[in-house]
C-alpha atoms as a PDB file:
ATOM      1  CA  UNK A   1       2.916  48.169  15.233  1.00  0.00           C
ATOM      2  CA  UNK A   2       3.202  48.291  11.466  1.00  0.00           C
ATOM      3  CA  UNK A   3       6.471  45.813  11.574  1.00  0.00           C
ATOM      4  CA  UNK A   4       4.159  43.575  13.856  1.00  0.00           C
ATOM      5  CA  UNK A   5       1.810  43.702  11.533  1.00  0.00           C
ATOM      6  CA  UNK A   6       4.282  42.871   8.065  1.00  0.00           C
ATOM      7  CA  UNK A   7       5.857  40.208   9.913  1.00  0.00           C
ATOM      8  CA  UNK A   8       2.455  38.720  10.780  1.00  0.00           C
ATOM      9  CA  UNK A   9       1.643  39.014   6.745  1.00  0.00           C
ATOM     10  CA  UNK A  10       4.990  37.386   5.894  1.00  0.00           C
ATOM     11  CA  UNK A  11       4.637  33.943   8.351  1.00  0.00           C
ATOM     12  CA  UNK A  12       1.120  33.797   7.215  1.00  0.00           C
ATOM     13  CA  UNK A  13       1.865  33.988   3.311  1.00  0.00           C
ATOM     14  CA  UNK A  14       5.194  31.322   3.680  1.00  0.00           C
ATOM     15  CA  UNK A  15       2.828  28.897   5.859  1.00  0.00           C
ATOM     16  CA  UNK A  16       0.175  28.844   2.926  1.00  0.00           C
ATOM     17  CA  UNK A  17       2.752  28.599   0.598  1.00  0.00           C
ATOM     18  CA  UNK A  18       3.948  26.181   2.371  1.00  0.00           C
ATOM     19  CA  UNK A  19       1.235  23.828   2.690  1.00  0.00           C
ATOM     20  CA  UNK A  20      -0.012  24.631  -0.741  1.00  0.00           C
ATOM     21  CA  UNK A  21       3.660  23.429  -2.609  1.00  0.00           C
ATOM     22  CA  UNK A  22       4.597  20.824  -0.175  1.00  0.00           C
ATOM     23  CA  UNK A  23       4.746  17.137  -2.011  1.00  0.00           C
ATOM     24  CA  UNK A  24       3.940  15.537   1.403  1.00  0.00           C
ATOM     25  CA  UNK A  25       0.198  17.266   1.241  1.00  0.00           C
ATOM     26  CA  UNK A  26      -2.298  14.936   2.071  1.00  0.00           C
ATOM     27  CA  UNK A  27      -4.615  17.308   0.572  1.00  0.00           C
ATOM     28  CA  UNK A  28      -3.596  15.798  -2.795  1.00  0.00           C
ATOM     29  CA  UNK A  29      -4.984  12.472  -1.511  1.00  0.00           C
ATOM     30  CA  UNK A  30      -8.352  11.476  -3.660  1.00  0.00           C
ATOM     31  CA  UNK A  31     -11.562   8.618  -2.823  1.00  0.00           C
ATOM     32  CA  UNK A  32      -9.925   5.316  -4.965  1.00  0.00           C
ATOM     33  CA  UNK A  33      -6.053   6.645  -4.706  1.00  0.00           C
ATOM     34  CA  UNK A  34      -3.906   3.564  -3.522  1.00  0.00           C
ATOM     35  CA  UNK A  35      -0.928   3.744  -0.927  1.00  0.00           C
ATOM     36  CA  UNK A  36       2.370   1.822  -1.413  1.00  0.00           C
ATOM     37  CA  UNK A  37       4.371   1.714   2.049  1.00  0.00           C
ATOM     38  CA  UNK A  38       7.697   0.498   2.193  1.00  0.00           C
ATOM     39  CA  UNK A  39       9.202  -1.979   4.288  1.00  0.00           C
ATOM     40  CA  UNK A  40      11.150  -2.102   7.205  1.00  0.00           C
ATOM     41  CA  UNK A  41      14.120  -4.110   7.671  1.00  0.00           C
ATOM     42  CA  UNK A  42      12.719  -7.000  10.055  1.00  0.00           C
ATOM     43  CA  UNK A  43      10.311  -9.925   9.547  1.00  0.00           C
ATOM     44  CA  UNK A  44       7.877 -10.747   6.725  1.00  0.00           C
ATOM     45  CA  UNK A  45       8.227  -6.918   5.606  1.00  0.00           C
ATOM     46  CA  UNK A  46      11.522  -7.353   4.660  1.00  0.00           C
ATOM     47  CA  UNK A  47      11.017 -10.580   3.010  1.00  0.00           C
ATOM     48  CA  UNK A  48       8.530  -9.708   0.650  1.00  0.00           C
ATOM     49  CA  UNK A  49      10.468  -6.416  -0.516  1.00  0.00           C
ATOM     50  CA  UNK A  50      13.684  -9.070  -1.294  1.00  0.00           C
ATOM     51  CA  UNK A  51      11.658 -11.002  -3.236  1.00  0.00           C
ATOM     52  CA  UNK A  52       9.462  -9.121  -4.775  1.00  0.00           C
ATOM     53  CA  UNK A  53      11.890  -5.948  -6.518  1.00  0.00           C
ATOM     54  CA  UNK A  54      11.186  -5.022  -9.695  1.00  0.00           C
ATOM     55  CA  UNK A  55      12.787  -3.071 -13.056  1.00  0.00           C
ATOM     56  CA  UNK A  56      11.535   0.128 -11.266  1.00  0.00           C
ATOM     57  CA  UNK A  57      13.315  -1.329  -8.141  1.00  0.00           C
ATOM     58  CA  UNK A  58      10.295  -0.186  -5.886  1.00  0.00           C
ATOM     59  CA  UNK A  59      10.727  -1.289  -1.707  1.00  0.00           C
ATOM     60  CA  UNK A  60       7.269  -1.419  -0.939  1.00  0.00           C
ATOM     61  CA  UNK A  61       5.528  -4.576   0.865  1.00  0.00           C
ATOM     62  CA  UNK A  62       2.257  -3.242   2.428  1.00  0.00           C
ATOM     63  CA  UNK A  63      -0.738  -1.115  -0.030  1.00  0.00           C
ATOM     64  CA  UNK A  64      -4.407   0.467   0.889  1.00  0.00           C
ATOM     65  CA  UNK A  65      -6.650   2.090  -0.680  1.00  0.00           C
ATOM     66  CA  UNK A  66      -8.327   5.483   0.260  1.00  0.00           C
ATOM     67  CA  UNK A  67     -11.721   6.677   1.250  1.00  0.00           C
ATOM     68  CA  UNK A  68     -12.004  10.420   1.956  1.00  0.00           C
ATOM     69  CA  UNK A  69     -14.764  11.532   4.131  1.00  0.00           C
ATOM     70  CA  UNK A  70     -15.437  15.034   5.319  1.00  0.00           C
ATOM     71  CA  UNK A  71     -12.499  16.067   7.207  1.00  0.00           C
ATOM     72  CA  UNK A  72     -10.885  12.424   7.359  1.00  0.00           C
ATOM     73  CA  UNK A  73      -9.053   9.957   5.039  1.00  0.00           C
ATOM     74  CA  UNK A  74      -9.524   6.475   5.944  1.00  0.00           C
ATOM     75  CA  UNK A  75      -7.129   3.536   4.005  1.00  0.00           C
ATOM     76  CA  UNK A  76      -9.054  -0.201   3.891  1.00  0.00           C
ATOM     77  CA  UNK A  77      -5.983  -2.540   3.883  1.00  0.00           C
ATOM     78  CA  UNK A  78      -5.165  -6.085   4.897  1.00  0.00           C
ATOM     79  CA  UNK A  79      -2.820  -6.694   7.533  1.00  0.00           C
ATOM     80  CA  UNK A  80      -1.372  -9.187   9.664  1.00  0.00           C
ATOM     81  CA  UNK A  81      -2.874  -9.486  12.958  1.00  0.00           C
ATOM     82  CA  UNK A  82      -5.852  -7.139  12.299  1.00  0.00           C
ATOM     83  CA  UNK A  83      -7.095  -8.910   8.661  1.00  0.00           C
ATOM     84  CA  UNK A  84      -9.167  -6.761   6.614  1.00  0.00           C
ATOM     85  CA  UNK A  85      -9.621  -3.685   8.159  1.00  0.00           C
ATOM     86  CA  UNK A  86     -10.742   0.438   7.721  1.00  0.00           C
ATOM     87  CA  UNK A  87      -8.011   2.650   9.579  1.00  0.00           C
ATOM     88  CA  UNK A  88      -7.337   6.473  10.053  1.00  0.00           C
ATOM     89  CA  UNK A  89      -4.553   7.433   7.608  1.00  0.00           C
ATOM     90  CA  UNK A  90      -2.521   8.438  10.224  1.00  0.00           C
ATOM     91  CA  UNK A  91      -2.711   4.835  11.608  1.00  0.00           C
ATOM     92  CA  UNK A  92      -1.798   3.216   8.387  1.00  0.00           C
ATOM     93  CA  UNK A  93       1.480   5.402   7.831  1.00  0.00           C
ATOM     94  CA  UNK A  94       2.389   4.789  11.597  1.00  0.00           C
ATOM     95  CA  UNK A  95       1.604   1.523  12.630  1.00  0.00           C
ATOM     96  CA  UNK A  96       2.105   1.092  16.504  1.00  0.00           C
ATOM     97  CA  UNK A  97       3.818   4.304  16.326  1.00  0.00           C
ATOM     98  CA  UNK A  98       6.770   3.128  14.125  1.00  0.00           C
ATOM     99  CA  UNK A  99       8.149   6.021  12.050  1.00  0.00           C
ATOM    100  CA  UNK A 100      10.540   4.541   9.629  1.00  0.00           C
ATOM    101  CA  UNK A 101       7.895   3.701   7.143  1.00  0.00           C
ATOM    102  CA  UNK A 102       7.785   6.110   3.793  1.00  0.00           C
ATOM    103  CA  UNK A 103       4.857   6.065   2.061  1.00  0.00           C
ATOM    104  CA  UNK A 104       3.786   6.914  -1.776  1.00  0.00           C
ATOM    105  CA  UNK A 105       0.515   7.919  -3.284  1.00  0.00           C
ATOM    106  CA  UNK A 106      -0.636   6.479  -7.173  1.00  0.00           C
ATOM    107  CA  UNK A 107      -3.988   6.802  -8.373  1.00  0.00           C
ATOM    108  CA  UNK A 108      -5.290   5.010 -11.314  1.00  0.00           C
ATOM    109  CA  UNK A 109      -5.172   6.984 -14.960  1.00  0.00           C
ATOM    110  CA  UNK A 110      -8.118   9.323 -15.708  1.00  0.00           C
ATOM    111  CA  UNK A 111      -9.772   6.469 -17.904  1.00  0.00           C
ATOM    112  CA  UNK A 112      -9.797   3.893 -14.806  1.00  0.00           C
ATOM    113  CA  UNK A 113     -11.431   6.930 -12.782  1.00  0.00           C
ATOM    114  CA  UNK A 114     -14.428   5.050 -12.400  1.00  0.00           C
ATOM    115  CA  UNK A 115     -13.055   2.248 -11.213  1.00  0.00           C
ATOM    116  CA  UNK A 116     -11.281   3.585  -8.407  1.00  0.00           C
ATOM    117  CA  UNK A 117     -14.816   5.076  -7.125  1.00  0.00           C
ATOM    118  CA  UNK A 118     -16.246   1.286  -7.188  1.00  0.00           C
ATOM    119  CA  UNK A 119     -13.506  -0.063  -5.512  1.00  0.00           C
ATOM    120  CA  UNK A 120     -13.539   1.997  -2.913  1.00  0.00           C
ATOM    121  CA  UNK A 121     -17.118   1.500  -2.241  1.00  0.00           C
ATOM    122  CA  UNK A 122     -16.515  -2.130  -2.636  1.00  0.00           C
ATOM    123  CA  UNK A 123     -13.776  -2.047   0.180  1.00  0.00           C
ATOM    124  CA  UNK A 124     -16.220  -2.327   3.134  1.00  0.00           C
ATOM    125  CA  UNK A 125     -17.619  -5.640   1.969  1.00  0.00           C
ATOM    126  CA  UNK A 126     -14.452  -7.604   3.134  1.00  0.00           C
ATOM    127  CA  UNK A 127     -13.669  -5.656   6.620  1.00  0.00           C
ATOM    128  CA  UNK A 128     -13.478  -8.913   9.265  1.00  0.00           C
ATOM    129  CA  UNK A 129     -11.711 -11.095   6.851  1.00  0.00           C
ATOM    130  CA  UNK A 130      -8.809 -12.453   8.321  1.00  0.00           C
ATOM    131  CA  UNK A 131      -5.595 -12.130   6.993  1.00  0.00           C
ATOM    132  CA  UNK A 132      -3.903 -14.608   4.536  1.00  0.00           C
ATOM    133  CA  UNK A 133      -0.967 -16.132   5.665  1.00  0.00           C
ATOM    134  CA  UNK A 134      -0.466 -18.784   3.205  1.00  0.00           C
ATOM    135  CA  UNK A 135      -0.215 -16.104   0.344  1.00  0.00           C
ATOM    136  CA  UNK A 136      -2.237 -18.589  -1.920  1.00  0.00           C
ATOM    137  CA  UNK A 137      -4.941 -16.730  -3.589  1.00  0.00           C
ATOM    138  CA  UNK A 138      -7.734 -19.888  -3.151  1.00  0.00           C
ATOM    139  CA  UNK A 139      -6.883 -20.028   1.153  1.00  0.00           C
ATOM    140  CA  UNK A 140      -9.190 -18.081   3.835  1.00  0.00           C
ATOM    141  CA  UNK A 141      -8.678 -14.331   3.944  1.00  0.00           C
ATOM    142  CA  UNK A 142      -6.757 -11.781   2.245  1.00  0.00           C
ATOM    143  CA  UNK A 143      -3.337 -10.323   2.454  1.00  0.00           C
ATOM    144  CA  UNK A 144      -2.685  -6.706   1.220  1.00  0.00           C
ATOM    145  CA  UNK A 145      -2.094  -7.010  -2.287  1.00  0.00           C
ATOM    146  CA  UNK A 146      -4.885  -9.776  -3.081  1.00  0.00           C
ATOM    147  CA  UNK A 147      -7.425  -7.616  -1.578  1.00  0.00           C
ATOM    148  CA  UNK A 148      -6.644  -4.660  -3.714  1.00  0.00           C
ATOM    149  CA  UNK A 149      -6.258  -6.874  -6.324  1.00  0.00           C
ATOM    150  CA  UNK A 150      -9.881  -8.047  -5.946  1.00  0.00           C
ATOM    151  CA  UNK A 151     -11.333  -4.467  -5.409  1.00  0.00           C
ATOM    152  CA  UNK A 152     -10.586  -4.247  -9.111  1.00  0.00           C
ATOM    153  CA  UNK A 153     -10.583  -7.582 -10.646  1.00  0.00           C
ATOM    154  CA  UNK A 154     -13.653  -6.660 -12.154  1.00  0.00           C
ATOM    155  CA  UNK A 155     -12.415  -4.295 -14.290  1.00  0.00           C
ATOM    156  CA  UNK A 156      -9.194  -5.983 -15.138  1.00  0.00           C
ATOM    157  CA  UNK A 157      -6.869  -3.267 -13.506  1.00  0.00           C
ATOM    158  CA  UNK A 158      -4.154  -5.729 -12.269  1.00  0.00           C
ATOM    159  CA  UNK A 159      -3.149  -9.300 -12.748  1.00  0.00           C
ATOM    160  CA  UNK A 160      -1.681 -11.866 -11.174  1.00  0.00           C
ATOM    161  CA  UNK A 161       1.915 -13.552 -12.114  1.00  0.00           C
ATOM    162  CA  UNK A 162       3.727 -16.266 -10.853  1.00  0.00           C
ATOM    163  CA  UNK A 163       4.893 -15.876  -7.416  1.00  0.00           C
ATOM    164  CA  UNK A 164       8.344 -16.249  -5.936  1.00  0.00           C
ATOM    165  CA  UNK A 165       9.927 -16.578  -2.628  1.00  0.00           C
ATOM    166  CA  UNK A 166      13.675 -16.615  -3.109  1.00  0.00           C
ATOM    167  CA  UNK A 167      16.620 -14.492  -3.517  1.00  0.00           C
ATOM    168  CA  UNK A 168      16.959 -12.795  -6.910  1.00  0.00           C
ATOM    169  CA  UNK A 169      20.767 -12.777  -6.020  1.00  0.00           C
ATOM    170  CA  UNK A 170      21.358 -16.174  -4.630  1.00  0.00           C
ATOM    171  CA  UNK A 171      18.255 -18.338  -6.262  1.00  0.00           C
ATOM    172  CA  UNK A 172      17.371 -20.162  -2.918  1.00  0.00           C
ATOM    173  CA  UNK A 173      14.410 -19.685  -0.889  1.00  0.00           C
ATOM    174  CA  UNK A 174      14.710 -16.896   1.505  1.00  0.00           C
ATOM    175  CA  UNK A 175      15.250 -18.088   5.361  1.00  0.00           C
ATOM    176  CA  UNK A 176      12.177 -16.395   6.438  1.00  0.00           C
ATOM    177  CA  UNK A 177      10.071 -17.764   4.145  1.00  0.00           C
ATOM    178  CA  UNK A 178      11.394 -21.389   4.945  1.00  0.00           C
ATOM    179  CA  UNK A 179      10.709 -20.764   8.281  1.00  0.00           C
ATOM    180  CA  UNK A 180       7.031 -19.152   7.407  1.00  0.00           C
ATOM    181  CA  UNK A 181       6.071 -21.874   5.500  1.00  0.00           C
ATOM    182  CA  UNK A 182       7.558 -24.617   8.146  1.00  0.00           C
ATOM    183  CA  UNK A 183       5.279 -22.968  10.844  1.00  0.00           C
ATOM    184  CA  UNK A 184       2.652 -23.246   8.884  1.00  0.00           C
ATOM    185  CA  UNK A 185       3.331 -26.503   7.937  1.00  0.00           C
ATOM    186  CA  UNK A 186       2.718 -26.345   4.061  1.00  0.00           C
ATOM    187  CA  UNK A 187       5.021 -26.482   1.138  1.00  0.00           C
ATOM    188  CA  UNK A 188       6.305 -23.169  -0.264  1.00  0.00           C
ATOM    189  CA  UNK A 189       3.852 -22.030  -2.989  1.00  0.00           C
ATOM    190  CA  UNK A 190       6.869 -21.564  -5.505  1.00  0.00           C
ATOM    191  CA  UNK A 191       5.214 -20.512  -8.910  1.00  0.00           C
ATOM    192  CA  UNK A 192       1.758 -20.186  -8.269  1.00  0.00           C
ATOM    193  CA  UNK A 193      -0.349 -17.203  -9.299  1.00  0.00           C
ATOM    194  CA  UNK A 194      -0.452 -14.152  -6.826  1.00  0.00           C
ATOM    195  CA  UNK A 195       0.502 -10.618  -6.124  1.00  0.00           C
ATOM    196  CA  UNK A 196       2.805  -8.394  -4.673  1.00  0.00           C
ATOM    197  CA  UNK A 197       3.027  -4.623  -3.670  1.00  0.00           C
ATOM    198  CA  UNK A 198       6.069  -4.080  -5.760  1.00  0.00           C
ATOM    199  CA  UNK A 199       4.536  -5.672  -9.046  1.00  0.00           C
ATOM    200  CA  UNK A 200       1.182  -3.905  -8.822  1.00  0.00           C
ATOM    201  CA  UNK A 201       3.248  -0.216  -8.193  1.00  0.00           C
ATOM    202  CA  UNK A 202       5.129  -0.892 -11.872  1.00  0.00           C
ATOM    203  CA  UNK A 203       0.906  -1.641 -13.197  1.00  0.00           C
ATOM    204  CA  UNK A 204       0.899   0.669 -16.620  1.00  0.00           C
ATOM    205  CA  UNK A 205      -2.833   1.346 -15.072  1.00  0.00           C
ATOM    206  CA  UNK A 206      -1.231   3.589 -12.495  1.00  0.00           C
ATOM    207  CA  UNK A 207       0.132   6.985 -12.114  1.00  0.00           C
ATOM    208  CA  UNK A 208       2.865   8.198  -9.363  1.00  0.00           C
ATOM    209  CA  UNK A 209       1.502  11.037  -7.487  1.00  0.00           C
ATOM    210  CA  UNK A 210       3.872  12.303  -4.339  1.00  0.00           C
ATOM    211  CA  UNK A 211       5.843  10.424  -1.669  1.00  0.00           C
ATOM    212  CA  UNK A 212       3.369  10.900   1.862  1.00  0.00           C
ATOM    213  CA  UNK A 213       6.115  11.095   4.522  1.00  0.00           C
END
């Protein structure tokens, strides 16, 4: 009975030390924190990353921001097909059940704390928007990095930079953007102001938490 009992002790103390050192805790996740997840190797995903890399050489091309409510997280994000929208967590990290996304947490430094709060708040005002194809700022909608972008435009936390759509290696426009933009049946907004998930993870205004999953 008493080695029943010790080896009940022992699994209980490794699963709370466990869950209390693990970097993937989602306990760590805060109301205002922003989520970078990374791309996948397919479609408009894969396109942005190529285009988009950075000194820090981040692979992100989709972000959210977080809400935490009782027991449950919710991330407001834009995406295509669904626009602006408020999701489960577990929805975000796991779109249609895909598991090859990896995911990393930032939150804004203590000084911005505020600003995070009204952001996050400010969120809900755009859920229904559609999503923004064009990737030009001025068009209908949002896509994921211009409505973050606007959550804190107020208070100056990002900013926009010239935007391009070709390959850093080879200087031409991506296929998949030449075919975007052909569907669409508009010219390729080559140097015009916007965002991108990989640029707004290297923002000075934000601090790397943990990697999610």
């Amino acid at each position: 009975m008493k080695n029943k009992e010790y080896l009940l002790s022992v699994i209980i103390l490794l699963t709370f030390s466990i869950a209390c050192t693990s970097p993937n805790s989602m306990n760590q996740i805060k109301t205002g924190d922003i989520l970078f997840r990374g791309n996948t190797q397919q479609g408009l995903s894969d396109a942005i990353n190529k285009v988009t890399q950075t000194p820090k050489k981040t692979n992100y091309s989709h972000m959210g921001i977080c809400y935490v409510s009782a027991d449950t997280i919710w991330v407001f994000h834009a995406a295509p097909e669904k626009g602006v929208c408020k999701e489960e967590i577990n929805l975000f990290l796991s779109p249609n059940n895909e598991a090859e996304y990896t995911t990393d947490l930032y939150r804004l430094k203590p000084n911005l704390a505020q600003s995070a709060i009204k952001a996050s708040h400010k969120a809900k005002e755009y859920i229904g928007l559609p999503y923004n194809y064009s990737y030009i700022i001025e068009d209908t909608g949002m896509y994921c990095s211009e409505y973050i972008y606007e959550l804190f435009k107020e208070d100056s936390v990002f900013t926009l930079d010239p935007m391009t759509f070709k390959d850093a290696h080879s200087n031409t426009f991506n296929k998949t953007w030449i075919q975007h933009y052909q569907n669409l049946g508009i010219e390729i907004p080559e140097g015009e102001l916007g965002c991108n998930p990989n640029g707004m993870a290297a923002s000075e205004n934000l601090i790397y938490i943990t990697n999610i999953q």
